[in-house]
Protein backbone atom coordinates (compact mmCIF):
# COMPACT_ATOMS: atom_id res chain seq x y z
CA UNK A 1 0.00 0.00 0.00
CA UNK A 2 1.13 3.14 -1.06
CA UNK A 3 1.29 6.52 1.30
CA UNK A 4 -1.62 9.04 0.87
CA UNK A 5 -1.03 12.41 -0.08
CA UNK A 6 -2.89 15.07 2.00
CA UNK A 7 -4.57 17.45 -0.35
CA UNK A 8 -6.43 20.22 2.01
CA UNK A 9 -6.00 21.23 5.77
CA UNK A 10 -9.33 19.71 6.65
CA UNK A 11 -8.43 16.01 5.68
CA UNK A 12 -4.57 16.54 7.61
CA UNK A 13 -5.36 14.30 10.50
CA UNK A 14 -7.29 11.62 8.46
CA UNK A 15 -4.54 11.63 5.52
CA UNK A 16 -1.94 11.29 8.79
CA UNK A 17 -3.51 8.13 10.19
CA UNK A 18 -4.11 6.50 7.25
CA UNK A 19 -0.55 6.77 6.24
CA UNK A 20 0.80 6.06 9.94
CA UNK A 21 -1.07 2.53 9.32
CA UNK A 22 0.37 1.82 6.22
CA UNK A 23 3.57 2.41 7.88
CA UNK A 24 3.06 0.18 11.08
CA UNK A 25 1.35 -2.38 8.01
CA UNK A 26 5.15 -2.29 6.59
CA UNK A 27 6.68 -3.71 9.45
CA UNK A 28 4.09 -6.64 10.42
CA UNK A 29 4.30 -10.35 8.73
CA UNK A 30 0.81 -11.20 7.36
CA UNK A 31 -1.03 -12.88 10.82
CA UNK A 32 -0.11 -9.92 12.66
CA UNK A 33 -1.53 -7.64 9.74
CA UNK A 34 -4.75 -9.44 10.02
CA UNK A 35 -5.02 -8.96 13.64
CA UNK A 36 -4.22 -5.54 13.00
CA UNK A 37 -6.28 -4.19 9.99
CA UNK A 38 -9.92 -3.93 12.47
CA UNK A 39 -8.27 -1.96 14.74
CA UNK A 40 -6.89 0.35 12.22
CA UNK A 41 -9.87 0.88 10.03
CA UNK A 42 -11.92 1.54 13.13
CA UNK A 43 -9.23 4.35 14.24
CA UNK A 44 -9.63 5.87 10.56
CA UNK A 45 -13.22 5.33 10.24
CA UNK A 46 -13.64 7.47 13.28
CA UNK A 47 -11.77 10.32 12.37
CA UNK A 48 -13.40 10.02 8.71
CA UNK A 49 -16.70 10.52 10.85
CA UNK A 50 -15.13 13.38 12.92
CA UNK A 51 -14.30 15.06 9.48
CA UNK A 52 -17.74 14.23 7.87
CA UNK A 53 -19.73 16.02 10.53
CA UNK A 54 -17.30 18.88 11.36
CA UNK A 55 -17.90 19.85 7.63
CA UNK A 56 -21.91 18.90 7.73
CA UNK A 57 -21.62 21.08 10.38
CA UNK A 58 -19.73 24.55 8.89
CA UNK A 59 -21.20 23.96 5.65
CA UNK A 60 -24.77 24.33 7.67
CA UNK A 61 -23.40 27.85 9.52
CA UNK A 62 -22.00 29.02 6.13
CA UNK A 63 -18.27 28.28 6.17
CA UNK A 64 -16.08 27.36 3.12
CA UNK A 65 -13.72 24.33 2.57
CA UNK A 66 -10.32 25.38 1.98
CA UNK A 67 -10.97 25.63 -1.97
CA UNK A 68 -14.02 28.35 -0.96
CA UNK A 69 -16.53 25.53 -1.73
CA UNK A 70 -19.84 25.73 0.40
CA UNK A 71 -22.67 23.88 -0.73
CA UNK A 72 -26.03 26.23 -1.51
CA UNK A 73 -27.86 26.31 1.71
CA UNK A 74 -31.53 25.97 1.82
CA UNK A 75 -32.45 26.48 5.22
CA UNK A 76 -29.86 29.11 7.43
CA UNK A 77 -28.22 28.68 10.12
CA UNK A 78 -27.16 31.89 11.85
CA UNK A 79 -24.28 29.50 13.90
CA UNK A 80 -23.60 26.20 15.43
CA UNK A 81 -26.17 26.83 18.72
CA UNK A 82 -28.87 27.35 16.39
CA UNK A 83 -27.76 24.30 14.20
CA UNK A 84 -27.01 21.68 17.43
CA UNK A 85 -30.37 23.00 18.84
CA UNK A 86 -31.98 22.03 15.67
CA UNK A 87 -30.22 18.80 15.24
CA UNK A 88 -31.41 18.13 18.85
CA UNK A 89 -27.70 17.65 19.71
CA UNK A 90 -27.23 16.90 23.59
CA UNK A 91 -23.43 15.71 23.46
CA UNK A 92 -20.29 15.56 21.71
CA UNK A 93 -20.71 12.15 21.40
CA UNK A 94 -24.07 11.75 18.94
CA UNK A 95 -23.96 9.35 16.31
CA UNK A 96 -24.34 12.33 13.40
CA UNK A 97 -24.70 9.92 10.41
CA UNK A 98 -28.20 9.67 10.13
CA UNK A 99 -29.12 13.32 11.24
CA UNK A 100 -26.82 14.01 7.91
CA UNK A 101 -27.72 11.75 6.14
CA UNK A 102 -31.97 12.61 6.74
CA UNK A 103 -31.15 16.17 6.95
CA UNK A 104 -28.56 17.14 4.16
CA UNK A 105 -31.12 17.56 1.28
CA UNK A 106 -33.59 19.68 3.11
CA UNK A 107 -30.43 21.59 4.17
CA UNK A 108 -28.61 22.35 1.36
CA UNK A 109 -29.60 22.30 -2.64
CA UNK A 110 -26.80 19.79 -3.48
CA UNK A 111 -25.19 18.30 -0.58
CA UNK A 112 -21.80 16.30 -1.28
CA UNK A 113 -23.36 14.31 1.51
CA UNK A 114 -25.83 12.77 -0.11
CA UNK A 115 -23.32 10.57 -2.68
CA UNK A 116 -21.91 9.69 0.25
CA UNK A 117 -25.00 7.55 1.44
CA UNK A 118 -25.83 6.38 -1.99
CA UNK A 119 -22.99 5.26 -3.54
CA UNK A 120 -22.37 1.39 -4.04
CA UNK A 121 -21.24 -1.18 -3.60
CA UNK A 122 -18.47 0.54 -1.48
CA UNK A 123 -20.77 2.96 -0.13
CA UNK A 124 -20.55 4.61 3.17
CA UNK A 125 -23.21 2.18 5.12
CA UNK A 126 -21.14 -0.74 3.90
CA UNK A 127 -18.50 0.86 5.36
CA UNK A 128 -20.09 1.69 8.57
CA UNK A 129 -21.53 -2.24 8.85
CA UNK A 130 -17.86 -3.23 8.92
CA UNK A 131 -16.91 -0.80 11.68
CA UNK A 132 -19.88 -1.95 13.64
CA UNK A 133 -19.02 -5.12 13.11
CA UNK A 134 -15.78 -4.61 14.45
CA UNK A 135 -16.98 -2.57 17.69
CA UNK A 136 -19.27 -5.15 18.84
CA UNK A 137 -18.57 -8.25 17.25
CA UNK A 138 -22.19 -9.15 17.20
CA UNK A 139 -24.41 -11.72 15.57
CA UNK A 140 -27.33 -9.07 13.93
CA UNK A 141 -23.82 -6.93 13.07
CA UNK A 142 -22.08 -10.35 11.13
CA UNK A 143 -25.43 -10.96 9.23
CA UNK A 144 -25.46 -7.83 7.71
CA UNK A 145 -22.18 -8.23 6.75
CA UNK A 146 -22.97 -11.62 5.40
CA UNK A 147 -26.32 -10.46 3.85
CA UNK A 148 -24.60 -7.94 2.15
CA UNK A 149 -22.18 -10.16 0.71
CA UNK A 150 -19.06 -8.38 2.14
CA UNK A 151 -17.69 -11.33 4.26
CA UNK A 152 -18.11 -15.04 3.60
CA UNK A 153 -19.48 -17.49 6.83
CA UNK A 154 -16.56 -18.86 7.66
CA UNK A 155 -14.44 -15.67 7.30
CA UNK A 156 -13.23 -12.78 9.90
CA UNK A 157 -13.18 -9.87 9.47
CA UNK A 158 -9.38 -9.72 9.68
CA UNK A 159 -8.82 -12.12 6.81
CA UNK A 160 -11.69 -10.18 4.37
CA UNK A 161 -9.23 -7.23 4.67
CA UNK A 162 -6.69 -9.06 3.67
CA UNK A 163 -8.01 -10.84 1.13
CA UNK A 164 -7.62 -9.77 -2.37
CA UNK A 165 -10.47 -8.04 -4.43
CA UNK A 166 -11.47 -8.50 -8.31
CA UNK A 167 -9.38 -5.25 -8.83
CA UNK A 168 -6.07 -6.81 -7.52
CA UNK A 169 -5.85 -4.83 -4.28
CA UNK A 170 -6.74 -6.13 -0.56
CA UNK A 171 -10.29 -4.73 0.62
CA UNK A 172 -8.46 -2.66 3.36
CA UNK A 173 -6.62 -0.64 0.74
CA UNK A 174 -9.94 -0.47 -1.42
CA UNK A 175 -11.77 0.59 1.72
CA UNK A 176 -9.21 2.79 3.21
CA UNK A 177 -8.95 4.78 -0.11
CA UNK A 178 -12.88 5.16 -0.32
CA UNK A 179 -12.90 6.85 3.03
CA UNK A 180 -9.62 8.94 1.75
CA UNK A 181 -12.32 9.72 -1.54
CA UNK A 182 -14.78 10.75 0.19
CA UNK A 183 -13.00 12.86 2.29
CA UNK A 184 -11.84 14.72 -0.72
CA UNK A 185 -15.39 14.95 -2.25
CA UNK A 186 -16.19 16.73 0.92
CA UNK A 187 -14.46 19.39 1.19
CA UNK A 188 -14.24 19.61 -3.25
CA UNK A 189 -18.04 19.93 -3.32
């Protein structure tokens, strides 16, 4: 796997610990990687979500990315009070996806969120069934995995990262570099 290269100061810390994996991937022998690869994409999916709601959320009070790109607003905020009071936001610690997700077209007139929740097959809640998956290892979390044909029954989650995809890469890479996409897409608008 090939370093990322960081393209705007909004994506810095995602771009950093994607490419701080790949380097700690370097130096493991393949078990170890396999062991390894949940815990990593967790620790990049979460910043990706950290990155995907601070923009939802200065795009909604009328900030720019870095390349002056705000999507058209329908609906106003004046600033983030008004915004976390209408998102009925009592914590830091909300699960913002489906707020976005429900809220993005009513907000703006054409939200880069909403290709995020509609692409396939890599799309984002493929992506999130994998990291739930990985946080609580349950039963209803490995069926959807299974009913979405990501992961075979006899297979971890470990070893479908590290197995290789119709495009010659390993599904962590592929998955790793669709989070990295997105990101972009974000804050390009």
């Amino acid at each position: 796997m090939k370093t990322l290269t960081n393209k705007y100061p909004e994506t810095i810390e995602l771009t950093t610990s994607i490419n701080d994996v790949i380097l700690c991937l370097s130096k493991l022998d393949d078990y170890n990687k396999i062991n390894f690869y949940p815990l990593a994409y967790m620790g990049i999916f979460v910043k990706f979500q950290k990155l995907l709601f601070t923009q939802f959320k200065l795009y909604c009070i009328g900030h720019k990315s870095s390349l002056g790109y705000c999507p058209e607003r329908r609906h106003i905020f004046e600033d983030e009070i008004e915004l976390r009071a209408f998102l009925k936001v009592k914590s830091e610690y909300t699960d913002y996806d489906e707020s976005i997700h429900q809220l993005s077209d009513y907000i703006f007139k054409d939200a880069p969120f909403s290709k995020l929740f509609s692409l396939e097959p890599q799309g984002y809640y493929i992506l999130k069934h994998i990291r739930n998956h990985i946080a609580h290892e349950s039963q209803s979390s490995y069926k959807k995995l299974l009913d979405a044909h990501i992961i075979k029954d006899d297979q971890t989650i470990g070893e479908y990262f590290a197995k290789r995809s119709k495009k010659g890469k390993i599904h962590f890479e592929e998955l790793i570099t669709s989070l990295y996409d997105f990101s972009n897409y974000i804050i390009e608008g």
